[in-house]
Structures are given as structure tokens and as C-alpha cells.
PDB file of N, CA and C in Angstrom:
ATOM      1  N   UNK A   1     187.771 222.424  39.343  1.00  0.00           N
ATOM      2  CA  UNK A   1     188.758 221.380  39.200  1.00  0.00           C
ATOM      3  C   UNK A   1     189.281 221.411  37.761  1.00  0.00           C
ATOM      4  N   UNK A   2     190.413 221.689  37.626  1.00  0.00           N
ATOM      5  CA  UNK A   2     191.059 221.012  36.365  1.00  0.00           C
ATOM      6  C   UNK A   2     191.505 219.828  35.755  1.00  0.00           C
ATOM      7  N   UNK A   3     190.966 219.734  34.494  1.00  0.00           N
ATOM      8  CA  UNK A   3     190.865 218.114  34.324  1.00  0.00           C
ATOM      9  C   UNK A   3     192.342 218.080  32.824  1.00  0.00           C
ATOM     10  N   UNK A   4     193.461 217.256  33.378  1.00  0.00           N
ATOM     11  CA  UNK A   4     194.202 217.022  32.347  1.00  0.00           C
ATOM     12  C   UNK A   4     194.056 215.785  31.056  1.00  0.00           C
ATOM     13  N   UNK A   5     194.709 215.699  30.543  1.00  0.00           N
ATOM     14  CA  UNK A   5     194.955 214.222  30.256  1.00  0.00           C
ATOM     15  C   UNK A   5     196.327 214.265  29.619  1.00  0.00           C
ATOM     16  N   UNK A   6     196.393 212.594  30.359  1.00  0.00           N
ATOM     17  CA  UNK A   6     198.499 212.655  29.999  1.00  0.00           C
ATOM     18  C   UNK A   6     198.345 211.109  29.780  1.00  0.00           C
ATOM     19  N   UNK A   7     199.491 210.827  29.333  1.00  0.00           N
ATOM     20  CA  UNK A   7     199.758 209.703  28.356  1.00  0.00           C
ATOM     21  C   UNK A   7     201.014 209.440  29.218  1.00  0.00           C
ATOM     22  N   UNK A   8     201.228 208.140  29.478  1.00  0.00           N
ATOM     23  CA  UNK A   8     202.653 207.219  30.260  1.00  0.00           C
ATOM     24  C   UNK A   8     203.934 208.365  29.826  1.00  0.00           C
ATOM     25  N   UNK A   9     204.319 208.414  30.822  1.00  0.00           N
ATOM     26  CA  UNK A   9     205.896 209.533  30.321  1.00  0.00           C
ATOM     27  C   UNK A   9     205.806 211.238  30.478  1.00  0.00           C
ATOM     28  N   UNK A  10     204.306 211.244  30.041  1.00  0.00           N
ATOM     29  CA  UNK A  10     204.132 212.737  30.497  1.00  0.00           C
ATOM     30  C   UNK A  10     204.237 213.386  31.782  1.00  0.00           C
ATOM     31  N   UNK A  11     204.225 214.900  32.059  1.00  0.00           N
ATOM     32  CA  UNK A  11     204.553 215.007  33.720  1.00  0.00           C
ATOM     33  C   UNK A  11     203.885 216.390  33.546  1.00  0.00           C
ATOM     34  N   UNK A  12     203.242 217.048  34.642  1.00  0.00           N
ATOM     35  CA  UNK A  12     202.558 217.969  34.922  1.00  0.00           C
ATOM     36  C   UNK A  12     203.029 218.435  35.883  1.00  0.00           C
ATOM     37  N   UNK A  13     203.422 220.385  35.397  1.00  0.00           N
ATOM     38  CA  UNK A  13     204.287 220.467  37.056  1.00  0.00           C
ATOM     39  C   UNK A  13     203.007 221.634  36.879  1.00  0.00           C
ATOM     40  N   UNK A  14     203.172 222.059  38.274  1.00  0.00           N
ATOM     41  CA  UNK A  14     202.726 222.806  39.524  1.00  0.00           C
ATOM     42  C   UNK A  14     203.214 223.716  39.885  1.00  0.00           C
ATOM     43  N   UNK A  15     203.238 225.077  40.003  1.00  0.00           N
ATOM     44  CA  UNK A  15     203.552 226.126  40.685  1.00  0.00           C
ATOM     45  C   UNK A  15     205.571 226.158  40.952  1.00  0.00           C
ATOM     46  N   UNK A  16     206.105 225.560  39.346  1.00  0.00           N
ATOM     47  CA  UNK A  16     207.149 225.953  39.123  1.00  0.00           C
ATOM     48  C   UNK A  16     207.877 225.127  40.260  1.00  0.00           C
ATOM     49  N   UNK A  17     206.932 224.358  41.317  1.00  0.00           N
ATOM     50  CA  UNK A  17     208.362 223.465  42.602  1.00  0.00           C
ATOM     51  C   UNK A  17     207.508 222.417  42.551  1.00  0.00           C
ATOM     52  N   UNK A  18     206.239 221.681  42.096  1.00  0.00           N
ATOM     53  CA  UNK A  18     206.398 220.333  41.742  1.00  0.00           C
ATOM     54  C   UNK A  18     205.641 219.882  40.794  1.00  0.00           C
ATOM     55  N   UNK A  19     206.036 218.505  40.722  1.00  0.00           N
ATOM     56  CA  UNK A  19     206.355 217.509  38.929  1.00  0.00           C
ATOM     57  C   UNK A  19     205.334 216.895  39.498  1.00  0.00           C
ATOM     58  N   UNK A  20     204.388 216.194  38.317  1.00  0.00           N
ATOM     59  CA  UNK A  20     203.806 214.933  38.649  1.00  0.00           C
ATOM     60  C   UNK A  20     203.889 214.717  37.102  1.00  0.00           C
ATOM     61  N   UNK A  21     204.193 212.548  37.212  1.00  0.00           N
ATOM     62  CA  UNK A  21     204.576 212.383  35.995  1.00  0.00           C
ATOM     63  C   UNK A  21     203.789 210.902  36.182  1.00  0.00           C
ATOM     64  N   UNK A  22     203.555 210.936  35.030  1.00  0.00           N
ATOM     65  CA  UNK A  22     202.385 209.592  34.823  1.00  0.00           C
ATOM     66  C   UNK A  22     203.488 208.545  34.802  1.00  0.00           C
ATOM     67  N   UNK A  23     203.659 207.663  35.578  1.00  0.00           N
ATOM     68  CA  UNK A  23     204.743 206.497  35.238  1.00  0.00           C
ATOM     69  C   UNK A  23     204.456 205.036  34.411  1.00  0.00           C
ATOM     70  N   UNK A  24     203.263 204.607  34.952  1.00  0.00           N
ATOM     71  CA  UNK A  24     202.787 203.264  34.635  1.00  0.00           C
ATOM     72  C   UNK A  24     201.399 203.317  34.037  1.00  0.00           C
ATOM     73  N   UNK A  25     200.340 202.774  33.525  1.00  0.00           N
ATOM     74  CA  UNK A  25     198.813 202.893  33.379  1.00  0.00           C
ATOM     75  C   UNK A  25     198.473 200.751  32.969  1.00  0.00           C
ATOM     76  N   UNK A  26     197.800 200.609  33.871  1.00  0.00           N
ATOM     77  CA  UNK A  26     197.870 199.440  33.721  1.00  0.00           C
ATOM     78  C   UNK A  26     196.114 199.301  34.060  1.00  0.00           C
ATOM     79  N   UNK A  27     195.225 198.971  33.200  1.00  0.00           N
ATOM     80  CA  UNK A  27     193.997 198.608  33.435  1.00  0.00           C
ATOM     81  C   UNK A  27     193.171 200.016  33.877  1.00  0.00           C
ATOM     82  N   UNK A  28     192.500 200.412  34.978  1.00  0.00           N
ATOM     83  CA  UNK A  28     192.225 201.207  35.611  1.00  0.00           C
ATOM     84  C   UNK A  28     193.094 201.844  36.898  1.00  0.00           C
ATOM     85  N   UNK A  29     194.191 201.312  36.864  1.00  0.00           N
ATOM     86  CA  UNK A  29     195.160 201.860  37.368  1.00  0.00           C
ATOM     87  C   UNK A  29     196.686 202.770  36.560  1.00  0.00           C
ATOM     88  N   UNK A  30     196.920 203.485  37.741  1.00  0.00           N
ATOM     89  CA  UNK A  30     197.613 204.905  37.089  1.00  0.00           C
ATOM     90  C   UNK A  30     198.530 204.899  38.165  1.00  0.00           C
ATOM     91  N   UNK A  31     199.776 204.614  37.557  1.00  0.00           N
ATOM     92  CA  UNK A  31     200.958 204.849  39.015  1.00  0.00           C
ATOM     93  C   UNK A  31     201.636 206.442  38.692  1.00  0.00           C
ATOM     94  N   UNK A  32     201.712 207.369  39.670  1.00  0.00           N
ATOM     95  CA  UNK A  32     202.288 208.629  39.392  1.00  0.00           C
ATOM     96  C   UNK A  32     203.214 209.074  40.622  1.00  0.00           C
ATOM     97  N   UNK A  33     204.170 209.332  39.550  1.00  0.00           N
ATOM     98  CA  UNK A  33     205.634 209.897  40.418  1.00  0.00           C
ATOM     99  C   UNK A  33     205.067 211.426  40.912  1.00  0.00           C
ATOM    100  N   UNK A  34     205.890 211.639  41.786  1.00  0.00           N
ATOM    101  CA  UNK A  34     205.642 213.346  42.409  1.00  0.00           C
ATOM    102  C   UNK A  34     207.238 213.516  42.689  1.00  0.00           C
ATOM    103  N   UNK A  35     206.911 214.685  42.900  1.00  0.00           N
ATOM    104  CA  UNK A  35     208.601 215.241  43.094  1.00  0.00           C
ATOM    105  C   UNK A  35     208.812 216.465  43.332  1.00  0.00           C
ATOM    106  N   UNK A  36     208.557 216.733  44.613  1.00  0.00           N
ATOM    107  CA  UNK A  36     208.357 218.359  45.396  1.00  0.00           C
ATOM    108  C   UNK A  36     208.875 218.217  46.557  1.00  0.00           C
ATOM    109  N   UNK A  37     209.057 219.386  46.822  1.00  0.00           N
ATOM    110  CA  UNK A  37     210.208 219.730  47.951  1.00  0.00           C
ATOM    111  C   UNK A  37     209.347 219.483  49.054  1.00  0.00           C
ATOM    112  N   UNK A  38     211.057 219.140  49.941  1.00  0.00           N
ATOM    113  CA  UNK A  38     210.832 218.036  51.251  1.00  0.00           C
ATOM    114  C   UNK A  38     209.740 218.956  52.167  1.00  0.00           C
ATOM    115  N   UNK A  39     209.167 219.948  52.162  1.00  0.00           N
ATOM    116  CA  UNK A  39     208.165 221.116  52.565  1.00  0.00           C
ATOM    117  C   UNK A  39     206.942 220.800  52.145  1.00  0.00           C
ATOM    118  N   UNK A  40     206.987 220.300  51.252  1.00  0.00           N
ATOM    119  CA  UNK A  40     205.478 220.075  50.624  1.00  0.00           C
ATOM    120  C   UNK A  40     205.123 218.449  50.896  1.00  0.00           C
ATOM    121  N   UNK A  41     203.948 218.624  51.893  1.00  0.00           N
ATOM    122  CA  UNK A  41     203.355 216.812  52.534  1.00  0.00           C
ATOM    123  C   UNK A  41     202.587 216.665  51.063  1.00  0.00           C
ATOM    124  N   UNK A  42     202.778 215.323  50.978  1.00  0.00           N
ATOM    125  CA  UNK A  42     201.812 214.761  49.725  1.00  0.00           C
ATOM    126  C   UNK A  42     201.137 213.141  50.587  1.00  0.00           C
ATOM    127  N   UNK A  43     199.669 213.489  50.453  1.00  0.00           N
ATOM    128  CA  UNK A  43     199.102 212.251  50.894  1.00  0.00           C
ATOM    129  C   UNK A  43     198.663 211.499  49.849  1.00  0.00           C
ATOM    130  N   UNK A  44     198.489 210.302  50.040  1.00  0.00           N
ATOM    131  CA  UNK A  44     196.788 209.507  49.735  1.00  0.00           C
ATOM    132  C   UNK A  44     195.372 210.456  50.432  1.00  0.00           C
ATOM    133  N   UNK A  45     194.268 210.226  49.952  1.00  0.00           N
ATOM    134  CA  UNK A  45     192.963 211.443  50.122  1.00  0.00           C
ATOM    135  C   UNK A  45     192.506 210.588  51.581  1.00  0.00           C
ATOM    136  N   UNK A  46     192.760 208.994  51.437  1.00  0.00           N
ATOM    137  CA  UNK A  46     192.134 208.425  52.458  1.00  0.00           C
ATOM    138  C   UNK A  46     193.169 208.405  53.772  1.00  0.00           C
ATOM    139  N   UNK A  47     194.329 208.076  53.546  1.00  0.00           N
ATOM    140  CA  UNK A  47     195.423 208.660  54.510  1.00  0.00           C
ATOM    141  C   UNK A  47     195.061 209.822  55.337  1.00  0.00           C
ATOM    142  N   UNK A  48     194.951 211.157  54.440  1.00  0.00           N
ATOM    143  CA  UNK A  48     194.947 212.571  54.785  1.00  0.00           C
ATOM    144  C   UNK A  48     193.689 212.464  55.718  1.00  0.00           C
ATOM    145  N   UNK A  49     192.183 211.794  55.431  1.00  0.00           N
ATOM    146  CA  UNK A  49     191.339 212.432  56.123  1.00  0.00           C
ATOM    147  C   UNK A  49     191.594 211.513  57.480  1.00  0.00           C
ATOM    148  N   UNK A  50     192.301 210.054  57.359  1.00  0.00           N
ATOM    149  CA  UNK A  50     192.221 209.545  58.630  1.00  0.00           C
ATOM    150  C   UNK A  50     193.508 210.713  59.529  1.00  0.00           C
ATOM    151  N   UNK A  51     194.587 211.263  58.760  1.00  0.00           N
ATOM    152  CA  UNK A  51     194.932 211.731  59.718  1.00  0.00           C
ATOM    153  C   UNK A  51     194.333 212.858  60.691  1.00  0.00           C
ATOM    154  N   UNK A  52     193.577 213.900  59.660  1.00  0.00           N
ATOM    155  CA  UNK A  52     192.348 214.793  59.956  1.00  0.00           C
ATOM    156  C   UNK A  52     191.470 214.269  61.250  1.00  0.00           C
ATOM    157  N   UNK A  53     191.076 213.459  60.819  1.00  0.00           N
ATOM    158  CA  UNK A  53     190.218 212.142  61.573  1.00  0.00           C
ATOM    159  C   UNK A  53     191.027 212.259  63.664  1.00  0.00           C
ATOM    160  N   UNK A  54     192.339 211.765  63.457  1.00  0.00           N
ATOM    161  CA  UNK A  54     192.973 211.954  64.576  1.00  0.00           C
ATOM    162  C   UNK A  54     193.317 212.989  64.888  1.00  0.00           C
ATOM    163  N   UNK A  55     193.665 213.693  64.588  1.00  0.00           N
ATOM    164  CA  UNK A  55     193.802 215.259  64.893  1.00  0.00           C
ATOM    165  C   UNK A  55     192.853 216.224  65.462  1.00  0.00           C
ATOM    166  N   UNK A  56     192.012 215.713  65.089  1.00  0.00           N
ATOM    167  CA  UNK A  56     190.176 216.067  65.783  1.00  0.00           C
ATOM    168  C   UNK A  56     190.480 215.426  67.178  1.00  0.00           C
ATOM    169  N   UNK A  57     190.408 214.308  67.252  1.00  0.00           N
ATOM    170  CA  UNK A  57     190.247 213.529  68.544  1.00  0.00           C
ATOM    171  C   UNK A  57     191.424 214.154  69.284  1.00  0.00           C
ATOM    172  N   UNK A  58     192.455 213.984  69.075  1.00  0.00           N
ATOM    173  CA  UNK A  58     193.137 214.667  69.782  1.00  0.00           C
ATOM    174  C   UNK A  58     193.214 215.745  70.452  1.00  0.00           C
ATOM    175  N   UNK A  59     192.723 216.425  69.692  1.00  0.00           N
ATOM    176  CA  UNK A  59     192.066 217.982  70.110  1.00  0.00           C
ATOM    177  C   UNK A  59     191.085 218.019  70.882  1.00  0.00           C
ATOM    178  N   UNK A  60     189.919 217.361  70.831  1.00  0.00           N
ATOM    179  CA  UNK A  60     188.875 216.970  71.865  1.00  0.00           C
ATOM    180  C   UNK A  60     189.349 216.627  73.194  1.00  0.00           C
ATOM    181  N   UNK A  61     190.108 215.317  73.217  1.00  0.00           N
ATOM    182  CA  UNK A  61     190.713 215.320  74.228  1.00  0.00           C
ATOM    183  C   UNK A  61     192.152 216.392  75.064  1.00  0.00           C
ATOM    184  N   UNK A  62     192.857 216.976  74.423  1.00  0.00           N
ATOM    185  CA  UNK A  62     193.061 218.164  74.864  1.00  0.00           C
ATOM    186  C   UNK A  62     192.520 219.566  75.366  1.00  0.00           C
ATOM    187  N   UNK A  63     191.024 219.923  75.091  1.00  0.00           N
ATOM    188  CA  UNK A  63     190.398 220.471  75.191  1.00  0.00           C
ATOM    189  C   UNK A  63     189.483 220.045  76.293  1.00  0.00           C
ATOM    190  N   UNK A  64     189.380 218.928  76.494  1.00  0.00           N
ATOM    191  CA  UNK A  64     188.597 217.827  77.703  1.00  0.00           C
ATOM    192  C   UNK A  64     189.383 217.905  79.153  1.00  0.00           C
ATOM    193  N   UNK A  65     190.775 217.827  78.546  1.00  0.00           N
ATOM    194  CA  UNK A  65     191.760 218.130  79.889  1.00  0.00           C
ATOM    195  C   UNK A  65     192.114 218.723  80.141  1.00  0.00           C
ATOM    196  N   UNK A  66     191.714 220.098  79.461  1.00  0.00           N
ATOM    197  CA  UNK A  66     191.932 221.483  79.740  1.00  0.00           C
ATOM    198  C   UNK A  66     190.930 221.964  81.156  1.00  0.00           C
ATOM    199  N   UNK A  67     189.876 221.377  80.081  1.00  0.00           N
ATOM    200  CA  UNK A  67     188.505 222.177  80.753  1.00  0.00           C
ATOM    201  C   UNK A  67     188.480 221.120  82.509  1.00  0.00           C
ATOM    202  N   UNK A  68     188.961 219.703  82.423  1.00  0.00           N
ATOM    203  CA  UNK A  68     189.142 219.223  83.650  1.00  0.00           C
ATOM    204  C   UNK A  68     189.999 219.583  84.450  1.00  0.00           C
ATOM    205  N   UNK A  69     191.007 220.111  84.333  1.00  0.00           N
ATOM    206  CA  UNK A  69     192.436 220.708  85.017  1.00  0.00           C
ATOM    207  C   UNK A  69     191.496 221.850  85.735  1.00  0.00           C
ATOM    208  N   UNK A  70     190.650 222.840  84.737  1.00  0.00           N
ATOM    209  CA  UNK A  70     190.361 223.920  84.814  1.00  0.00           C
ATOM    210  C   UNK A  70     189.336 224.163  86.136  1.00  0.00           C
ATOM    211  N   UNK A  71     188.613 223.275  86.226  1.00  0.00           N
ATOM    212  CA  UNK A  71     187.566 222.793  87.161  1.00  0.00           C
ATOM    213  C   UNK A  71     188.288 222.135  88.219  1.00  0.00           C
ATOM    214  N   UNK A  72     189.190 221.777  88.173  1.00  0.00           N
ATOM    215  CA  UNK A  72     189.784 221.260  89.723  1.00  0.00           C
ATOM    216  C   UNK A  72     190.603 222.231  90.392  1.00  0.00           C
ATOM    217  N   UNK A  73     191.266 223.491  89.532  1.00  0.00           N
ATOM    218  CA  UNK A  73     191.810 224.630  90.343  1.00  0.00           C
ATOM    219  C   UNK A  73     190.554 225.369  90.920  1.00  0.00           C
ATOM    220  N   UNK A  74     189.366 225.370  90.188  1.00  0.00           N
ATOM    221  CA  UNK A  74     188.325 226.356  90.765  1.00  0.00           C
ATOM    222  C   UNK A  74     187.898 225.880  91.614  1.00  0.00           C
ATOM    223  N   UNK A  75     187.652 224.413  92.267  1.00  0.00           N
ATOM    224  CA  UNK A  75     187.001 223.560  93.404  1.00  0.00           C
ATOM    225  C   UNK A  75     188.078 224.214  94.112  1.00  0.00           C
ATOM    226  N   UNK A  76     189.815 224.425  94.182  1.00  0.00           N
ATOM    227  CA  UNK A  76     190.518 224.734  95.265  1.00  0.00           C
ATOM    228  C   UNK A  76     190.669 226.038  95.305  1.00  0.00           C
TER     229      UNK A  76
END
């Protein structure tokens, strides 16, 4: 992991297509702008894993109604 440090106003870009720029710092909070192309998803960490989270299940159950479809052509 690389560890920066930036000061309100500063901005850290990335692989030449995106910015991150420290906007606000208020207490233990840190508000930061991003600014990368409409291609590149940017989450929250807790967002990302709940979507992870559903994407699993989903898959389970696609895989559930696979394997049930699959078993009712072989009974006929």
C-alpha cells in the first residue's frame, strides 16, 4: 500500500486518467473529489462489498435454477 500525505487543495492523480483531490479536512474527516472517466466505477469499500455481497447471491440462485431446470429435463 502506498501511503501519501496531502494537505486541503492538493490532488493525486493516477495512471495519467484519474485525479483525486483533497477538498475539505474537518476533524477526522476528509472530503475527496475524484475525477475519472465515465469507465472507471468508483465506490465506497462498504458499498462495493455489499454489492459483491449480492452478486454472490445472485449467482447462487442462478446456479440453483440451473441445476433445477436441469433435473426436470432429465426426469422427462
Amino acid at each position: 500500500m502506498l501511503i501519501l500525505s496531502r494537505r486541503k487543495d492538493e490532488t493525486i492523480i493516477i495512471d495519467d486518467k484519474i485525479e483525486i483531490s483533497i477538498v475539505d479536512i474537518k476533524g477526522d474527516q476528509v472530503k475527496l473529489g475524484i475525477n475519472a472517466p465515465r469507465t472507471v466505477k468508483v465506490y465506497r469499500k462498504e458499498v462495493y462489498l455489499e454489492i459483491e455481497k449480492e452478486n454472490a447471491a445472485a449467482a447462487r440462485s442462478s446456479a440453483d435454477a440451473l441445476s433445477s431446470l436441469g433435473d426436470f429435463f432429465k426426469k422427462k
